[in-house]
Protein backbone atom coordinates (compact mmCIF):
# COMPACT_ATOMS: atom_id res chain seq x y z
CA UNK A 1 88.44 93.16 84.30
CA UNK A 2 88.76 94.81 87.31
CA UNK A 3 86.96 98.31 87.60
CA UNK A 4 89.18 101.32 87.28
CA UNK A 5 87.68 103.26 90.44
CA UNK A 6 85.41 102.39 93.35
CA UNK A 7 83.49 104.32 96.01
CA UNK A 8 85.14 103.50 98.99
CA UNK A 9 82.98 105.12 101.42
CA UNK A 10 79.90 103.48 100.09
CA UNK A 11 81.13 99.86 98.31
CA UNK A 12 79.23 97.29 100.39
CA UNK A 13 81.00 95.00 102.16
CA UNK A 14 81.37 91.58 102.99
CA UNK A 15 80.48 90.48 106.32
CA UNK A 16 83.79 89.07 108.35
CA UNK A 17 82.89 87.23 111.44
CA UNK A 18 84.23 88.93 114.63
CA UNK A 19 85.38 86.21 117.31
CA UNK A 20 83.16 86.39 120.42
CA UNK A 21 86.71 86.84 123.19
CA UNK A 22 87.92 89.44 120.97
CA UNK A 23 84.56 91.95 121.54
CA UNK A 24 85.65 93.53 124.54
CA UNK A 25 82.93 96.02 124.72
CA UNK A 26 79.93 96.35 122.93
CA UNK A 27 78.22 94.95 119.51
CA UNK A 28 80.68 95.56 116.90
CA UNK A 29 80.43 93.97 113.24
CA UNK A 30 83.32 94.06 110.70
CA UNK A 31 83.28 94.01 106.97
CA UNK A 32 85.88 93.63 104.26
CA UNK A 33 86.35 93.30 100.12
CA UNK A 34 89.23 92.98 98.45
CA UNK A 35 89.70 95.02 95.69
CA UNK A 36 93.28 94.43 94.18
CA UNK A 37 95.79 92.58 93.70
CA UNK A 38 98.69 94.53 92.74
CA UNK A 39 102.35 93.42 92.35
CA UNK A 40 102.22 90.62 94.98
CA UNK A 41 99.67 93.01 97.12
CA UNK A 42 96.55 92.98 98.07
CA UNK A 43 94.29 96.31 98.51
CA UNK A 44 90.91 96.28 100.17
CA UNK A 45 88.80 98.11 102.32
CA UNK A 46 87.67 97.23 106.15
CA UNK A 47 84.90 98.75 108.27
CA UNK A 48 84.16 98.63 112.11
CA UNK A 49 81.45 99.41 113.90
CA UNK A 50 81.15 100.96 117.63
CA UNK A 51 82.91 99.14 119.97
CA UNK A 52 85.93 98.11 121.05
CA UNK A 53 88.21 94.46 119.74
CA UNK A 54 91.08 92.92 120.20
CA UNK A 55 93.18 91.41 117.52
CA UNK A 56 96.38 89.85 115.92
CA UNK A 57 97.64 91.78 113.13
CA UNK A 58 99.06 90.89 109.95
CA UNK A 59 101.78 93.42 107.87
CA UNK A 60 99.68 95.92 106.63
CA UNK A 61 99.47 99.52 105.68
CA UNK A 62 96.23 101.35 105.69
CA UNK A 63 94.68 105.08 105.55
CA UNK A 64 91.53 106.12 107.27
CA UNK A 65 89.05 107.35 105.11
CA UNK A 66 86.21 107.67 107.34
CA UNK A 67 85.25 107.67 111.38
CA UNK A 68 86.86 107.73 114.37
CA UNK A 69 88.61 105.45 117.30
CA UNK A 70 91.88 104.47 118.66
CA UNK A 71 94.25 101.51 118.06
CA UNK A 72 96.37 100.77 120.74
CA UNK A 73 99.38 98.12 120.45
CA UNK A 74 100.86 96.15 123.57
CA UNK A 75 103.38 98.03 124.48
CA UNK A 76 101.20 101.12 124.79
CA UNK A 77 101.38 103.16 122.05
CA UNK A 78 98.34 104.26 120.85
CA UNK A 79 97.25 105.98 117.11
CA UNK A 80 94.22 108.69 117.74
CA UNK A 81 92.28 107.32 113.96
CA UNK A 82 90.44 109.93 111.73
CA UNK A 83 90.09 110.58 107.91
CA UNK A 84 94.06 111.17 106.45
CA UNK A 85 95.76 108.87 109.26
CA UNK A 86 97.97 106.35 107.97
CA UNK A 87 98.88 103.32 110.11
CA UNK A 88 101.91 100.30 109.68
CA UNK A 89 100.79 97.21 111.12
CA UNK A 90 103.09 94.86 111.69
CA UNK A 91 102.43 90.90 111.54
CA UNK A 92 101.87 89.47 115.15
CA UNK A 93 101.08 92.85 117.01
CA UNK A 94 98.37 92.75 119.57
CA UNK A 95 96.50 95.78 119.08
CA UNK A 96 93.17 96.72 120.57
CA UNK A 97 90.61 98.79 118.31
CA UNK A 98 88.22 101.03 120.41
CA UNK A 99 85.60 102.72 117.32
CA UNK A 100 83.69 105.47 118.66
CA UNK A 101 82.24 106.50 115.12
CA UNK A 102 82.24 103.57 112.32
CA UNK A 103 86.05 103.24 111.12
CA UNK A 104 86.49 102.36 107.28
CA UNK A 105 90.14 102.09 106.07
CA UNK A 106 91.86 101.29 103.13
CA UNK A 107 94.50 98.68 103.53
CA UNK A 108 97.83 97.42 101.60
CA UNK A 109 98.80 94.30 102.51
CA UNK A 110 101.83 91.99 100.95
């Protein structure tokens, strides 16, 4: 059975691999866990170190709950990230993740 609450800020996370041509500046490491499934949904939670990525993002919601950065999305908008900010993702979006203090989110994905 699946717990009825978990620490979010402190859960340890699984380490996820960050492709070498997507670090565009310097040493970041990622982690994930899923926690739910919900309804055809998945809920987990995703860290970032310092740095700065690029990626290819899938449909997703997610909510800050912890550091600091920016994501920016190719056509040049770009979402200031802090505790309380909630972000739509949307599958196929280039986005580019600059962390200045280690980013942890929880996400909603379909």
């Amino acid at each position: 059975m699946e717990p009825r609450a978990t620490d979010a800020l402190s859960l340890a996370l699984d380490d996820l691999p960050l492709d070498a041509d997507a670090v565009v500046e310097g040493a970041p490491s990622a982690g994930v866990a899923t926690l739910h499934q919900l309804g055809g949904a998945e809920i987990g939670i995703w860290e970032l170190t310092a740095g700065t990525v690029t990626d290819t993002e899938a449909d997703e919601v997610f909510a800050v709950i912890a550091g600091s950065g920016t994501v920016t999305f190719a056509d040049g908008e770009s979402v200031a990230l802090r505790p309380g900010v909630v972000v739509r993702l949307r599958a196929g979006e280039q986005t580019r993740w600059t962390v200045t203090e280690t980013l942890r989110k929880v996400w909603v994905a379909p």
